[in-house]
PDB file of N, CA and C in Angstrom:
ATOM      1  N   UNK A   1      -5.540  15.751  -3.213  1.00  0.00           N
ATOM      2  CA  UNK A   1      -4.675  15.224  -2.171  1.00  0.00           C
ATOM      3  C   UNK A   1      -5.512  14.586  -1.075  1.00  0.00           C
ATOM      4  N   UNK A   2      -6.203  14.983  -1.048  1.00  0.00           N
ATOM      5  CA  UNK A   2      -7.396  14.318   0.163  1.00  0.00           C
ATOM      6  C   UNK A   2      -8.066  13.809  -0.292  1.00  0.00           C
ATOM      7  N   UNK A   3      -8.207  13.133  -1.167  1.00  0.00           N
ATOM      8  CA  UNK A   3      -9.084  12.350  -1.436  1.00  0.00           C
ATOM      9  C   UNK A   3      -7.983  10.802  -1.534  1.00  0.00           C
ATOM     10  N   UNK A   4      -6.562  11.311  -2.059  1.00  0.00           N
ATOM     11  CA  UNK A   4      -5.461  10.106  -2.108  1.00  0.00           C
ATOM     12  C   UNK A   4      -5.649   9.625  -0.762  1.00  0.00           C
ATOM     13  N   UNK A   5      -5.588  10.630   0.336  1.00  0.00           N
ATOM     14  CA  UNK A   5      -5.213  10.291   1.687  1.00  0.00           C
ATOM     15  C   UNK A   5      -6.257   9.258   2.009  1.00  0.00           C
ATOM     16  N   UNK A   6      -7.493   9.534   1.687  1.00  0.00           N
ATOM     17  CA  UNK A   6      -8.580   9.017   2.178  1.00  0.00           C
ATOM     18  C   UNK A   6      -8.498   7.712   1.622  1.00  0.00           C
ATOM     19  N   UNK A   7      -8.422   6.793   0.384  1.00  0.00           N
ATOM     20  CA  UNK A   7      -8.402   5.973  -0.309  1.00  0.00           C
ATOM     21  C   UNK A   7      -7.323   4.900   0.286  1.00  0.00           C
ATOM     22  N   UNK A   8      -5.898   6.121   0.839  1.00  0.00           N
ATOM     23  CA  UNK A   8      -4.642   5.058   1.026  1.00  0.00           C
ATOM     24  C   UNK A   8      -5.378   4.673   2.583  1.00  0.00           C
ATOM     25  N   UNK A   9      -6.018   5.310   3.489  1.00  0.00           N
ATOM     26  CA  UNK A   9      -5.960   5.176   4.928  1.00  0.00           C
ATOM     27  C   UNK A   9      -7.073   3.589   4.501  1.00  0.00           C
ATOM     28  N   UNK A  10      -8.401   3.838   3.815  1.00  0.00           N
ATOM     29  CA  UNK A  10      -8.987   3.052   3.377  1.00  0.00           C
ATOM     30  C   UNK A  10      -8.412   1.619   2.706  1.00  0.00           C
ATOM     31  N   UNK A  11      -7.460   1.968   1.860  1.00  0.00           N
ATOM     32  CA  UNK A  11      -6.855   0.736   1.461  1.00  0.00           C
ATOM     33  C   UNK A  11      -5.903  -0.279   2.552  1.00  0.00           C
ATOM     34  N   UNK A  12      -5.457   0.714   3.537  1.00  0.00           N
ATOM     35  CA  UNK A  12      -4.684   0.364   4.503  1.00  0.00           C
ATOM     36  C   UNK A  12      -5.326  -0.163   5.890  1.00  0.00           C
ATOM     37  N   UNK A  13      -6.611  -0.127   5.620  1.00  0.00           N
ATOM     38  CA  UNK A  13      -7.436  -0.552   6.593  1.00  0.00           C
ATOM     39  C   UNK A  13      -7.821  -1.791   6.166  1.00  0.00           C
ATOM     40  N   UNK A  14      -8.554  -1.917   5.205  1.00  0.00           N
ATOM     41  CA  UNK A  14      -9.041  -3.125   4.496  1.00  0.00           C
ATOM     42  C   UNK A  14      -8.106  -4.455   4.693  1.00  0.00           C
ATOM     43  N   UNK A  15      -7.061  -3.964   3.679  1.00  0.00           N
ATOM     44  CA  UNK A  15      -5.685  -4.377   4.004  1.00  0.00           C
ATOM     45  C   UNK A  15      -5.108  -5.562   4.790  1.00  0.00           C
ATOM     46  N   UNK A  16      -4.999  -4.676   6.186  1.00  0.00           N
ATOM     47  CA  UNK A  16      -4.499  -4.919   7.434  1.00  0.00           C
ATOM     48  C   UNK A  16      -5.522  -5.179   8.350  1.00  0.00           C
ATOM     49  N   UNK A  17      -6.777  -4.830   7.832  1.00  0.00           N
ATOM     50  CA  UNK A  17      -7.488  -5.235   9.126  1.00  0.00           C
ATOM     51  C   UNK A  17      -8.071  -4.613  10.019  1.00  0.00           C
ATOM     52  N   UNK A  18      -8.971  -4.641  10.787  1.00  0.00           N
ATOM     53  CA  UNK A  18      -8.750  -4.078  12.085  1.00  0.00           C
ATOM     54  C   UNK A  18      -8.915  -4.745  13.206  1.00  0.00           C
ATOM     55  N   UNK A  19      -8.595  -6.263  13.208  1.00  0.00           N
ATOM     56  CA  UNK A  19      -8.905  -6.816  14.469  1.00  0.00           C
ATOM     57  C   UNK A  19      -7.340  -6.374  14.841  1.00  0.00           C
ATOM     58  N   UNK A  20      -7.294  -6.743  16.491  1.00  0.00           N
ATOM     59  CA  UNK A  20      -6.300  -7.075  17.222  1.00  0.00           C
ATOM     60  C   UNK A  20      -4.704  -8.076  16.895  1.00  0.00           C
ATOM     61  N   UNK A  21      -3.643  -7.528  16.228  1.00  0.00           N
ATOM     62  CA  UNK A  21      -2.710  -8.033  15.910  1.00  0.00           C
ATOM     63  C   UNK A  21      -1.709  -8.553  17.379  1.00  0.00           C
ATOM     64  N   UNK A  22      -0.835  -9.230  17.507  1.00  0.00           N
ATOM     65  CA  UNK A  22       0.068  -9.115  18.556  1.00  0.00           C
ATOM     66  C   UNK A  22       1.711  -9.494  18.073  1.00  0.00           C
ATOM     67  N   UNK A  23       2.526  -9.411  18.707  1.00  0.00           N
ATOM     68  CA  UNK A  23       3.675  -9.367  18.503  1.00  0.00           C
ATOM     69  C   UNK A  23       4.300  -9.400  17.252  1.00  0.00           C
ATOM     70  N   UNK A  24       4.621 -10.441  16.163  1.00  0.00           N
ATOM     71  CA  UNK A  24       5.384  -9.945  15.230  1.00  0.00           C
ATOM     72  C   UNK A  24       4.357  -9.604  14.100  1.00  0.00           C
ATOM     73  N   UNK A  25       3.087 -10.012  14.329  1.00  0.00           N
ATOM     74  CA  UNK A  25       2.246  -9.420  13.285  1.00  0.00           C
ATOM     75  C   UNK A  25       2.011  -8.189  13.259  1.00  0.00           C
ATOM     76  N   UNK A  26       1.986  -7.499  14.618  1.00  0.00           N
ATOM     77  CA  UNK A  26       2.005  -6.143  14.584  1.00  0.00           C
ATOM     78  C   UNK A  26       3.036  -5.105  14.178  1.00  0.00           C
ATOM     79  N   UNK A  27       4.080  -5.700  14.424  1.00  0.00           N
ATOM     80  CA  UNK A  27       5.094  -4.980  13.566  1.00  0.00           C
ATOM     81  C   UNK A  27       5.095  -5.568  12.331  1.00  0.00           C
ATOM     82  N   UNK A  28       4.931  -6.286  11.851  1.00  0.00           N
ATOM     83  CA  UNK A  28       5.006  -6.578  10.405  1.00  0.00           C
ATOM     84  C   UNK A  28       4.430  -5.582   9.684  1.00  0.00           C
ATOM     85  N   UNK A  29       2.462  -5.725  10.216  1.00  0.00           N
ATOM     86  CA  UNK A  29       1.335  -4.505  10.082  1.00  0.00           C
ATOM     87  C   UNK A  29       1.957  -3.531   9.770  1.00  0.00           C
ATOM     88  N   UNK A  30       2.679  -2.855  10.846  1.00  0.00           N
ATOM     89  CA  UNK A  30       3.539  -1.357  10.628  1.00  0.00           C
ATOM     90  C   UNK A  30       4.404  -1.336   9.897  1.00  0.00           C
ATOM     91  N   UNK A  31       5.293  -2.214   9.665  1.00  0.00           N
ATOM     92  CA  UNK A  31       6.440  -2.333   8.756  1.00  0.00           C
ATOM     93  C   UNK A  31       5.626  -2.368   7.366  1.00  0.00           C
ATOM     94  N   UNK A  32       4.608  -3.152   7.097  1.00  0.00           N
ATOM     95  CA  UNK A  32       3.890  -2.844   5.501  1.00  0.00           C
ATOM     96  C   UNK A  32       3.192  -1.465   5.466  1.00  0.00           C
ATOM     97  N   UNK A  33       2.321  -0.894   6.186  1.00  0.00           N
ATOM     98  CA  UNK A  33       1.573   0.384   6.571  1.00  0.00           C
ATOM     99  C   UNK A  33       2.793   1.255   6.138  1.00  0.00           C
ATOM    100  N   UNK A  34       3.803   0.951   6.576  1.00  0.00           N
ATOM    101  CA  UNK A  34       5.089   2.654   6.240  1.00  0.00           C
ATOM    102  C   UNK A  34       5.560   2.414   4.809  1.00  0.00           C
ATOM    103  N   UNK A  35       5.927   0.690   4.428  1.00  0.00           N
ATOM    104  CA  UNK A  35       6.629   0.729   3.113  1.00  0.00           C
ATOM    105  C   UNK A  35       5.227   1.253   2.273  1.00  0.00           C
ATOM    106  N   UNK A  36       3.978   1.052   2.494  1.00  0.00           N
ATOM    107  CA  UNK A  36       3.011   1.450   1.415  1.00  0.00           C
ATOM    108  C   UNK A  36       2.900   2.632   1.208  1.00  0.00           C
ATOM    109  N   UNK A  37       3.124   3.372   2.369  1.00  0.00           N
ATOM    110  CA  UNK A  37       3.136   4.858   2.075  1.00  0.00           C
ATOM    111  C   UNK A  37       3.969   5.513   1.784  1.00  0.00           C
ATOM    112  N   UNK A  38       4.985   4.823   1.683  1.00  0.00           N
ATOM    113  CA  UNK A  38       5.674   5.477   0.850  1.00  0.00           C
ATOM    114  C   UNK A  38       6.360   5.196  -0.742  1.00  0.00           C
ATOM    115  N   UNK A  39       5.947   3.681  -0.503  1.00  0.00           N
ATOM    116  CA  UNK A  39       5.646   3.389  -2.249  1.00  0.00           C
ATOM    117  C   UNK A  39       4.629   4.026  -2.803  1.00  0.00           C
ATOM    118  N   UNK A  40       3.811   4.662  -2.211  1.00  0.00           N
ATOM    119  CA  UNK A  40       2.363   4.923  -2.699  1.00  0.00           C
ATOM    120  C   UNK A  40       3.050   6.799  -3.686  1.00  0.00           C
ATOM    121  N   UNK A  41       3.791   6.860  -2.390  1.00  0.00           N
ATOM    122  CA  UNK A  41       4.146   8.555  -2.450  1.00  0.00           C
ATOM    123  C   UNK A  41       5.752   9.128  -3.483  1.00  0.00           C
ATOM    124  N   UNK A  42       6.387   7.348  -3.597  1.00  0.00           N
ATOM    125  CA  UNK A  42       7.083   7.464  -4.824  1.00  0.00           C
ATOM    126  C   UNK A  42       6.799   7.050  -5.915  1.00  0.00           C
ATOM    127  N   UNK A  43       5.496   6.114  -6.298  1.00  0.00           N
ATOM    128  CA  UNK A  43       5.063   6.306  -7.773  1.00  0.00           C
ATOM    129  C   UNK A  43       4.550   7.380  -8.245  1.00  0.00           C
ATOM    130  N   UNK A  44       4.261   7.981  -6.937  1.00  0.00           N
ATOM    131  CA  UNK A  44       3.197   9.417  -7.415  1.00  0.00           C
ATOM    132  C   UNK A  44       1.236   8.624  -7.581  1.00  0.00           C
ATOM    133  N   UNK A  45       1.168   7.465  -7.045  1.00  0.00           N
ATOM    134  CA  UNK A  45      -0.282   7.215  -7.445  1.00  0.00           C
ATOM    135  C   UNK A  45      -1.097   6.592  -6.129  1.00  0.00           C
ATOM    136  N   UNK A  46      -1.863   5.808  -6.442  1.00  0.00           N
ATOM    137  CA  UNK A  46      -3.015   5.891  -5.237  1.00  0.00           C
ATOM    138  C   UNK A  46      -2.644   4.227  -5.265  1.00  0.00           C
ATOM    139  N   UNK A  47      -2.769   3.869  -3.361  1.00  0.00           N
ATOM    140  CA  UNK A  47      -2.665   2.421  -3.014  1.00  0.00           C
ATOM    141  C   UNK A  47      -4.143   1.921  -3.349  1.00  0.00           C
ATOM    142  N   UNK A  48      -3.553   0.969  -3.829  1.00  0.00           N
ATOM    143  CA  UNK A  48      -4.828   0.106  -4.196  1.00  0.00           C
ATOM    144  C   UNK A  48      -4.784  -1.433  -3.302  1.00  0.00           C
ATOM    145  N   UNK A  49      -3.570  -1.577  -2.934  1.00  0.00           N
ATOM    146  CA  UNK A  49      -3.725  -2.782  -2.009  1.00  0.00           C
ATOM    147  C   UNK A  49      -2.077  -3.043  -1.268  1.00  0.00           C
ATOM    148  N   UNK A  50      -2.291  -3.737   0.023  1.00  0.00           N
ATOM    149  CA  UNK A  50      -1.274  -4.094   0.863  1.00  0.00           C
ATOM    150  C   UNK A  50      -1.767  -5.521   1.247  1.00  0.00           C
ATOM    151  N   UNK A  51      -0.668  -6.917   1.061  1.00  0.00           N
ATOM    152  CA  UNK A  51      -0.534  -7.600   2.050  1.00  0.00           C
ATOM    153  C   UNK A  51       0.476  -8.352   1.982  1.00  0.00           C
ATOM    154  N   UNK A  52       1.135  -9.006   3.610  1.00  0.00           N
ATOM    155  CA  UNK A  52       2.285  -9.426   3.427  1.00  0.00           C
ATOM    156  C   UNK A  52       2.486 -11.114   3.420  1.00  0.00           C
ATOM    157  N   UNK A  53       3.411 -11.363   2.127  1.00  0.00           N
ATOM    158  CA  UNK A  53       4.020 -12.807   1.902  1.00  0.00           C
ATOM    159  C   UNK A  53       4.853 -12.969   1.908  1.00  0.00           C
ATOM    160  N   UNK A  54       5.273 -14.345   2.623  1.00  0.00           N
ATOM    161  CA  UNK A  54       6.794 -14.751   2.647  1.00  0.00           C
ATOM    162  C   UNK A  54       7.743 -14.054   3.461  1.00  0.00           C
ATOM    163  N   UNK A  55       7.237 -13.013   4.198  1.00  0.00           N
ATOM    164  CA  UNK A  55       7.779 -12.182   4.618  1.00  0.00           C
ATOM    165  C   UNK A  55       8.475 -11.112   4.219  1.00  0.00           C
ATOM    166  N   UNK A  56       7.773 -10.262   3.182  1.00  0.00           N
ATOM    167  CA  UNK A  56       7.436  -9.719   2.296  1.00  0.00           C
ATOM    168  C   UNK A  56       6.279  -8.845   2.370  1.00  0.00           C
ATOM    169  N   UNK A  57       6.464  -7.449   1.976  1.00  0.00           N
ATOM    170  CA  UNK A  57       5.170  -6.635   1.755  1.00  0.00           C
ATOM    171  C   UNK A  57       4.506  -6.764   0.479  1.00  0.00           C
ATOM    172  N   UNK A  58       3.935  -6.886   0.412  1.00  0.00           N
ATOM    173  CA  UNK A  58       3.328  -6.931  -1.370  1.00  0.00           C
ATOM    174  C   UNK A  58       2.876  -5.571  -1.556  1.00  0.00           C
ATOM    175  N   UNK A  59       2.795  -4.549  -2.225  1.00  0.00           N
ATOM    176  CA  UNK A  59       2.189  -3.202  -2.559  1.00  0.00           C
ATOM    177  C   UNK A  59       1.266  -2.848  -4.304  1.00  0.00           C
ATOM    178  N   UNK A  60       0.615  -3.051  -4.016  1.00  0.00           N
ATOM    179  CA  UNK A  60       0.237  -2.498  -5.334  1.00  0.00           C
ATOM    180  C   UNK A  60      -0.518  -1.372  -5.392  1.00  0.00           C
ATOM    181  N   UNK A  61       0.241  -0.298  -6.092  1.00  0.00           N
ATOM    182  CA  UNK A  61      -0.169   0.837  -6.714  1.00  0.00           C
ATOM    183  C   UNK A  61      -1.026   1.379  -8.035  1.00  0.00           C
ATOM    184  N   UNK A  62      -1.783   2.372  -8.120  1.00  0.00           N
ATOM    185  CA  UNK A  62      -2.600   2.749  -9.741  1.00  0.00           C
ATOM    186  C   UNK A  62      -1.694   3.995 -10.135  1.00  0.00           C
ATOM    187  N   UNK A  63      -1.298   4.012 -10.712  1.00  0.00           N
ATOM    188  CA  UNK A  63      -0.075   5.309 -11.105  1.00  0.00           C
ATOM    189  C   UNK A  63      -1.527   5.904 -12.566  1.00  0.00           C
ATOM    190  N   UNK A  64      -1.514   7.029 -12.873  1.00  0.00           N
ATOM    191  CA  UNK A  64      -2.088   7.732 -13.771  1.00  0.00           C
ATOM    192  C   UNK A  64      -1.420   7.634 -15.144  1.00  0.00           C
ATOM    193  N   UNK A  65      -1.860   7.245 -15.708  1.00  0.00           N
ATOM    194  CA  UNK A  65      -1.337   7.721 -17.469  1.00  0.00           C
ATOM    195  C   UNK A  65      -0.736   8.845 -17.943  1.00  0.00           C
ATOM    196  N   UNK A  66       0.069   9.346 -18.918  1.00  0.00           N
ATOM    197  CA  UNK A  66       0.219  10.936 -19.286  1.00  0.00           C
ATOM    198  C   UNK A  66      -0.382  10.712 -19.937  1.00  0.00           C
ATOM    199  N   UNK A  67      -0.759  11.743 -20.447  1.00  0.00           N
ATOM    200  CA  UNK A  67      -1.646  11.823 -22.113  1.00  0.00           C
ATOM    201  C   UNK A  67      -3.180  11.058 -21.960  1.00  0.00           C
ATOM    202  N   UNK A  68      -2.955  10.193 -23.102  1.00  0.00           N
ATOM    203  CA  UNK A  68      -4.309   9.666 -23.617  1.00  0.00           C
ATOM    204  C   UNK A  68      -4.157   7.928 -22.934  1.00  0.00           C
ATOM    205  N   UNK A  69      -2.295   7.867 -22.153  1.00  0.00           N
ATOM    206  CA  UNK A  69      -2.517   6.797 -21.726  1.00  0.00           C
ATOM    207  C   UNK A  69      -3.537   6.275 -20.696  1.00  0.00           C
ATOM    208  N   UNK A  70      -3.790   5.014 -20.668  1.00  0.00           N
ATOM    209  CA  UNK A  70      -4.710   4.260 -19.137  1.00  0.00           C
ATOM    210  C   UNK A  70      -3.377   4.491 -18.224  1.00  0.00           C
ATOM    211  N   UNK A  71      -4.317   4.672 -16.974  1.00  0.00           N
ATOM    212  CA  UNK A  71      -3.721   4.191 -15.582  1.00  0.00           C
ATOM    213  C   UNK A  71      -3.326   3.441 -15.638  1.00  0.00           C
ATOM    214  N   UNK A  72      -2.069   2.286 -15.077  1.00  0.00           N
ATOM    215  CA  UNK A  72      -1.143   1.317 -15.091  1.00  0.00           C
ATOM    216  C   UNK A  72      -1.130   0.520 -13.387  1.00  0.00           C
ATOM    217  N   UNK A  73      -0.990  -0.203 -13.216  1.00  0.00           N
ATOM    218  CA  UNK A  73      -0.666  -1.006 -11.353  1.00  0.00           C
ATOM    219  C   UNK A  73       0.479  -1.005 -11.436  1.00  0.00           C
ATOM    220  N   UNK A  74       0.993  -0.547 -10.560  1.00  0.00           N
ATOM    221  CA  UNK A  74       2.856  -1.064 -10.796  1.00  0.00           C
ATOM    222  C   UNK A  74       2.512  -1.563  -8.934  1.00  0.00           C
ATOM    223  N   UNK A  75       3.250  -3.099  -9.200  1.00  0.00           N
ATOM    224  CA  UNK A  75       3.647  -3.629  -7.908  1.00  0.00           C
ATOM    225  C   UNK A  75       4.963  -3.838  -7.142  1.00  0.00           C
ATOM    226  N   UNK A  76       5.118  -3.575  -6.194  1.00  0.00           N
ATOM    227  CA  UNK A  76       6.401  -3.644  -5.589  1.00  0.00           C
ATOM    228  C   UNK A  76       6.304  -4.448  -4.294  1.00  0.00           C
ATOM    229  N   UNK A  77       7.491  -4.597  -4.173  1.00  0.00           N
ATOM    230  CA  UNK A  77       7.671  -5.819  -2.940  1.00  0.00           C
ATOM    231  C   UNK A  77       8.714  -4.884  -2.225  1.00  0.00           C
ATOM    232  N   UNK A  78       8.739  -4.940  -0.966  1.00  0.00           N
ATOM    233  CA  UNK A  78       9.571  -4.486   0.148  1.00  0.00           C
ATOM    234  C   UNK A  78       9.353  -5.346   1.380  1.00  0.00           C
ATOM    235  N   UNK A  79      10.809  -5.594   1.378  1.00  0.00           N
ATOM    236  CA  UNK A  79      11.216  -6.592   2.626  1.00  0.00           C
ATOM    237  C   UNK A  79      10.498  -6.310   3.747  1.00  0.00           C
ATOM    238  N   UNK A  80      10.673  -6.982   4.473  1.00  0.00           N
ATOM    239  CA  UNK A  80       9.947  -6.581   6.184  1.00  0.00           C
ATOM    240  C   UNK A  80      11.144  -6.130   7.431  1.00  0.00           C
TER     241      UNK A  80
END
């Protein structure tokens, strides 16, 4: 679990950045930062990337295999 945490805060940094955002970019920022975490926390897998198009979050996730399967990306989009 801490090591997910560490990876998503990391992915969510990269991400987004860390310069200085202002007005609607900064809420946008936050508005993708919450949908990722919690897309992250309903595939059940680790963020591998955030950024937003079109006005649009883009999310992509690594979800784990069962079995003998590979890990999979499943991407999702959530509005802003």
């Amino acid at each position: 679990m801490a090591s997910f945490m560490r990876y998503t805060g990391l992915a969510l940094a990269i991400a987004l950045g860390s310069s200085a955002v202002s007005g609607d970019s900064a809420q946008a920022a936050g508005d993708c930062r919450e949908a990722a975490m919690r897309v992250a926390a309903e595939e059940g897998g680790q963020l591998l990337s955030v950024r937003e198009s079109g006005g649009e979050c883009v999310i992509v996730v690594l979800v784990q295999g069962s079995g003998n399967e590979r890990p999979r990306k499943v991407t999702r989009r959530a509005s802003l």
